[in-house]
C-alpha atoms as a PDB file:
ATOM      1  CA  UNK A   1      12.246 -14.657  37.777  1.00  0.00           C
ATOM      2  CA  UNK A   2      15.282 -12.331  37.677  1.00  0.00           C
ATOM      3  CA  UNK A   3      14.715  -9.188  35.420  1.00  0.00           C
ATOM      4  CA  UNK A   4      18.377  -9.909  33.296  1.00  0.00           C
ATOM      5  CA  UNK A   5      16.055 -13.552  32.278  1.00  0.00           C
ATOM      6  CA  UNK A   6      13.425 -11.432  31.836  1.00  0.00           C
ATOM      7  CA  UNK A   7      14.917  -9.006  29.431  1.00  0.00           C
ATOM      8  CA  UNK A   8      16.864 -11.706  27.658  1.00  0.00           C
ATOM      9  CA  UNK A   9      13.422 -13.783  27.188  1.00  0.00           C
ATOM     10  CA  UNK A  10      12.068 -10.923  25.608  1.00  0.00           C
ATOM     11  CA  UNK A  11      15.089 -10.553  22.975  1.00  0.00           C
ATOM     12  CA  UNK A  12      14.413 -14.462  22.497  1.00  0.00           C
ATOM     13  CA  UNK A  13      11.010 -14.480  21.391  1.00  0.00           C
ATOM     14  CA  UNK A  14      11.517 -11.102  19.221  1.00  0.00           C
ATOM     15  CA  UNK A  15      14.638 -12.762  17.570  1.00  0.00           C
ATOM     16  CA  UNK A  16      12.354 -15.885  16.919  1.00  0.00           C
ATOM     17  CA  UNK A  17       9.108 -14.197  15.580  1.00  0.00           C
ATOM     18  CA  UNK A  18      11.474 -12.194  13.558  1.00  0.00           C
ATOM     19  CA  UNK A  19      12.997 -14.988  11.842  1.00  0.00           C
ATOM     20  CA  UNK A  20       9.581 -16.634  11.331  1.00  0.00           C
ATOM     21  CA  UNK A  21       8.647 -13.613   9.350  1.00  0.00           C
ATOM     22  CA  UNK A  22      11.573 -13.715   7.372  1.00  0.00           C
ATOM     23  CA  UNK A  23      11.358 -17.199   6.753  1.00  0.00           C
ATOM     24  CA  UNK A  24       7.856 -16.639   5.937  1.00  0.00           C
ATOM     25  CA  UNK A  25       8.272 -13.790   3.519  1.00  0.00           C
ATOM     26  CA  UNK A  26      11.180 -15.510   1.634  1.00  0.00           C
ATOM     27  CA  UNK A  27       9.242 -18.861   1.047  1.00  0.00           C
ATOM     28  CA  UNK A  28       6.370 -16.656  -0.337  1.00  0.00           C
ATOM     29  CA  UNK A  29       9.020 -14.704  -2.622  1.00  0.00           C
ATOM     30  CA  UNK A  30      10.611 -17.646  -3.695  1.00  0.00           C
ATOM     31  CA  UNK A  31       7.439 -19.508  -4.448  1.00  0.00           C
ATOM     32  CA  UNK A  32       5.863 -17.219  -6.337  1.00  0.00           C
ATOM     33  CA  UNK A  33       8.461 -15.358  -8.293  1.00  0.00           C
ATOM     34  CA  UNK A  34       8.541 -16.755 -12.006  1.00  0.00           C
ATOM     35  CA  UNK A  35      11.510 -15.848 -14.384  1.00  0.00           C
ATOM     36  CA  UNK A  36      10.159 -13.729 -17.356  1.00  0.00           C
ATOM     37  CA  UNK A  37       9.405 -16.084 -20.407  1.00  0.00           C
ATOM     38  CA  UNK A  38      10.281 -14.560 -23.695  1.00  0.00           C
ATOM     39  CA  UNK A  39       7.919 -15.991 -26.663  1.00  0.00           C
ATOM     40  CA  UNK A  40       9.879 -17.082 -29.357  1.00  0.00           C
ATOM     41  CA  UNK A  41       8.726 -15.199 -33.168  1.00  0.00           C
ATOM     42  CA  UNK A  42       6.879 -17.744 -35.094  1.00  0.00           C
ATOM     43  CA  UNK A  43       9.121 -19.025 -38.118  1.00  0.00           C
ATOM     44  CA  UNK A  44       7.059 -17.613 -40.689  1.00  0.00           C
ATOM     45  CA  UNK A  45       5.711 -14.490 -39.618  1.00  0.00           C
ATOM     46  CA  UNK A  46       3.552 -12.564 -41.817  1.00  0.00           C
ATOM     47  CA  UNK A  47       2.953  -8.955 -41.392  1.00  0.00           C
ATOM     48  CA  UNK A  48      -0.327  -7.708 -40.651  1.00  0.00           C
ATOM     49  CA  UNK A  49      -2.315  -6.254 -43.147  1.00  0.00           C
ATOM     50  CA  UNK A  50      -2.055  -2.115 -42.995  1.00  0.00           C
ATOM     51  CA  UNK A  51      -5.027  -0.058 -42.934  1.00  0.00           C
ATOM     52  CA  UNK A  52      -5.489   3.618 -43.006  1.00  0.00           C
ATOM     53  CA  UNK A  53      -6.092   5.495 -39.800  1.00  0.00           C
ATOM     54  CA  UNK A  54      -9.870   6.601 -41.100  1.00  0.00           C
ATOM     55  CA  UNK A  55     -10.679   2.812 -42.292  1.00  0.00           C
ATOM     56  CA  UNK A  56     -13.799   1.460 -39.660  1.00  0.00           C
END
């Protein structure tokens, strides 16, 4: 085996595990990333009751 197919084997396989990763990393990204979910206010919210800062 010539060392230019050599050398250009070796760029292969780096160029293919390196778009595994990639691949890899952006299924995991996309499958776990959830869009924020803002809670809508109840339609009659009451306020809490207020107590004083010493009150156990």
């Amino acid at each position: 085996m010539s060392l230019t197919m050599i050398i250009l084997m070796l760029i292969g396989g780096w160029l293919a595990v390196a778009a595994a990763m990639l691949w890899g990393v952006l299924r995991i990204t996309r499958r776990h990333y959830q869009a924020p979910v803002q809670p809508a206010p109840p339609a009659n919210a009451e306020k809490p009751a207020r107590h004083h800062a010493t009150a156990h």
